[in-house]
C-alpha atoms as a PDB file:
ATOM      1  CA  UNK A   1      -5.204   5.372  -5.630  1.00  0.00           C
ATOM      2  CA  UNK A   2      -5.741   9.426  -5.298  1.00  0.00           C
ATOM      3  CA  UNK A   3      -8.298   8.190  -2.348  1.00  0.00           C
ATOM      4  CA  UNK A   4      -5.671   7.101  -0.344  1.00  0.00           C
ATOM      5  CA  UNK A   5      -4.804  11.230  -0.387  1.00  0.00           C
ATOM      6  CA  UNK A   6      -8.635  11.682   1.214  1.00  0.00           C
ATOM      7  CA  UNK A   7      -8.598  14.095   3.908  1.00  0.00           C
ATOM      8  CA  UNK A   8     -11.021  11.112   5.767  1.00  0.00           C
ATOM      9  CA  UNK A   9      -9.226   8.325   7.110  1.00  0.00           C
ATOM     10  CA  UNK A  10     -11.347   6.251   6.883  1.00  0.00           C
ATOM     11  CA  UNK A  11     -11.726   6.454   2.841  1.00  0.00           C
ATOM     12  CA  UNK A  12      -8.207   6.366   3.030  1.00  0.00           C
ATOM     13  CA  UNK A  13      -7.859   3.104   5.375  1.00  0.00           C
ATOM     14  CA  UNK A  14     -10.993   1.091   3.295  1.00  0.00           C
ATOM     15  CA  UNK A  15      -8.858   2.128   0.009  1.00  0.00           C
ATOM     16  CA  UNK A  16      -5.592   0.019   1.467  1.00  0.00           C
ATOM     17  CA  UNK A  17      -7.620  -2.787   2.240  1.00  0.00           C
ATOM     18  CA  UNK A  18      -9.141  -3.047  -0.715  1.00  0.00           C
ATOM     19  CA  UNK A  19      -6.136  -3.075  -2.549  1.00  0.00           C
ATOM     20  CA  UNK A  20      -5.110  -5.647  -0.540  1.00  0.00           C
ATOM     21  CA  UNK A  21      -8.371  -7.936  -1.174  1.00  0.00           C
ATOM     22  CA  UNK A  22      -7.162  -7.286  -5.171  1.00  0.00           C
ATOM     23  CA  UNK A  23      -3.343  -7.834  -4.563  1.00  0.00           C
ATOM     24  CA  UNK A  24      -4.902 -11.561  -2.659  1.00  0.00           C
ATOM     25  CA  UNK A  25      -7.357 -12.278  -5.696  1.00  0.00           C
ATOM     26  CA  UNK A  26      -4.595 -11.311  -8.268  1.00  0.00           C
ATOM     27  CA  UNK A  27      -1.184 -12.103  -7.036  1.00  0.00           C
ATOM     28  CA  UNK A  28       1.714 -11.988  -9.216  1.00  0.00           C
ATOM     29  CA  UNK A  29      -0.051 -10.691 -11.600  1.00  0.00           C
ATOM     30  CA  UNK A  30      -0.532  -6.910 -10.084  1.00  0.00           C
ATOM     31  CA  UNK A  31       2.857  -6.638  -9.883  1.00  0.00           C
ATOM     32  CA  UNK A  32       2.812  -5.064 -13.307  1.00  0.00           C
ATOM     33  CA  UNK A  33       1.530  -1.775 -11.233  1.00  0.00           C
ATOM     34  CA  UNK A  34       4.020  -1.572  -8.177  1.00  0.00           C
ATOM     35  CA  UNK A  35       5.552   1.346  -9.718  1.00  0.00           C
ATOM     36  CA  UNK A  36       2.389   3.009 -10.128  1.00  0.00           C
ATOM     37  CA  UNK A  37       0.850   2.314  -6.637  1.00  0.00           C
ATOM     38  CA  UNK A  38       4.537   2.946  -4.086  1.00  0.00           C
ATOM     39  CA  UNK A  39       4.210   6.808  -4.272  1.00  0.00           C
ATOM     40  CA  UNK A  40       0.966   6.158  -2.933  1.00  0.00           C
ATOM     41  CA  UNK A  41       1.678   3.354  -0.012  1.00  0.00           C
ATOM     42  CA  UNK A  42       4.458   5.787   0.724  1.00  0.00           C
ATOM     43  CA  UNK A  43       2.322   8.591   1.734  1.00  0.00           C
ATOM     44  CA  UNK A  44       0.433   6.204   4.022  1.00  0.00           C
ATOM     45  CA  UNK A  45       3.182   4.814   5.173  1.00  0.00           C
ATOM     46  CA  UNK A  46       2.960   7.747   8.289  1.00  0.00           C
ATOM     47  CA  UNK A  47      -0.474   8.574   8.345  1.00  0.00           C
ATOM     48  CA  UNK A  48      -1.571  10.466  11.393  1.00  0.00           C
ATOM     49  CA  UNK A  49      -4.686   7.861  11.628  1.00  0.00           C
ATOM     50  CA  UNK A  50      -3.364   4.703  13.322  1.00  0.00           C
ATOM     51  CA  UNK A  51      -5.506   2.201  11.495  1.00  0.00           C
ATOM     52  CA  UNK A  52      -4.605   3.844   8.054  1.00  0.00           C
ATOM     53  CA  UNK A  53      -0.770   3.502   8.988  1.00  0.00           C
ATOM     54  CA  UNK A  54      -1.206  -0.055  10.157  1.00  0.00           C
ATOM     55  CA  UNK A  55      -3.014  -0.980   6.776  1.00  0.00           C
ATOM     56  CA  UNK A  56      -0.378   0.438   5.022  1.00  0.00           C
ATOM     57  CA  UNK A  57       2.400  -1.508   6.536  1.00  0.00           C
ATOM     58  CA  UNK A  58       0.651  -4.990   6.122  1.00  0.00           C
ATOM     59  CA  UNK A  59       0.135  -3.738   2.391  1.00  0.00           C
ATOM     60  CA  UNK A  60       3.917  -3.577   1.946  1.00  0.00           C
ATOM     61  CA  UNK A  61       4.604  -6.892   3.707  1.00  0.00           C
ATOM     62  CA  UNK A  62       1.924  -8.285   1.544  1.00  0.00           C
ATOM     63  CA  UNK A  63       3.668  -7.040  -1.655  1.00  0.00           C
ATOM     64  CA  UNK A  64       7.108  -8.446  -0.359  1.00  0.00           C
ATOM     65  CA  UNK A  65       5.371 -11.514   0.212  1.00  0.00           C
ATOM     66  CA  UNK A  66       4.129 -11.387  -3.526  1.00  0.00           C
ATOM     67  CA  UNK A  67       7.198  -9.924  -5.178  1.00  0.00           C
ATOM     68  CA  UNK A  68       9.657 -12.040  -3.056  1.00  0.00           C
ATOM     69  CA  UNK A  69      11.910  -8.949  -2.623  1.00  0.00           C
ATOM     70  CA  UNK A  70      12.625  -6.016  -0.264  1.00  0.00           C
ATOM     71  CA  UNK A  71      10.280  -3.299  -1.383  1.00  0.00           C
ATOM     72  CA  UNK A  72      11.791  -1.389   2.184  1.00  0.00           C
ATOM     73  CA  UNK A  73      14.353   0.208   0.113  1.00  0.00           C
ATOM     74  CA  UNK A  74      12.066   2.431  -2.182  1.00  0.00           C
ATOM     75  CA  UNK A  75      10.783   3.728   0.542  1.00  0.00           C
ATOM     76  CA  UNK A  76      14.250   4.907   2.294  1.00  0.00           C
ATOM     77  CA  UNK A  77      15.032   6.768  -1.279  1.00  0.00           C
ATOM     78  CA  UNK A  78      12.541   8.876  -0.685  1.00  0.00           C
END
């Protein structure tokens, strides 16, 4: 997850969608780590790099779709 803090965008952008490839293979079951991996989708959540911030956002509607809950709010606590 430190990749996603890659001064290239494009590291950054190939590290969201491969987290998403996982979160499709694994489900339910990787949402042992949300905690772990928000600070990170956070950061990306604005990224200057269009394609990075796009990949980002599907990411979190992906793990709302997983979780079944708003994962919005973490990010407005920040």
């Amino acid at each position: 997850m430190l990749k996603t803090r890659s001064e290239n965008p494009k590291v950054r952008h190939a590290i969201l969608r491969t987290l998403e490839k996982i979160l499709d293979s694994l489900g339910e079951r990787y949402m042992v780590l949300i905690n772990d991996i928000l600070p990170f989708i956070s950061e990306t959540l604005d990224d200057l790099d269009q394609d990075v911030e796009k990949a980002s956002k599907a990411l979190v509607i992906k793990l709302e779709e997983i979780s079944g809950e708003s994962i919005r709010e973490y990010f407005k606590a920040k």
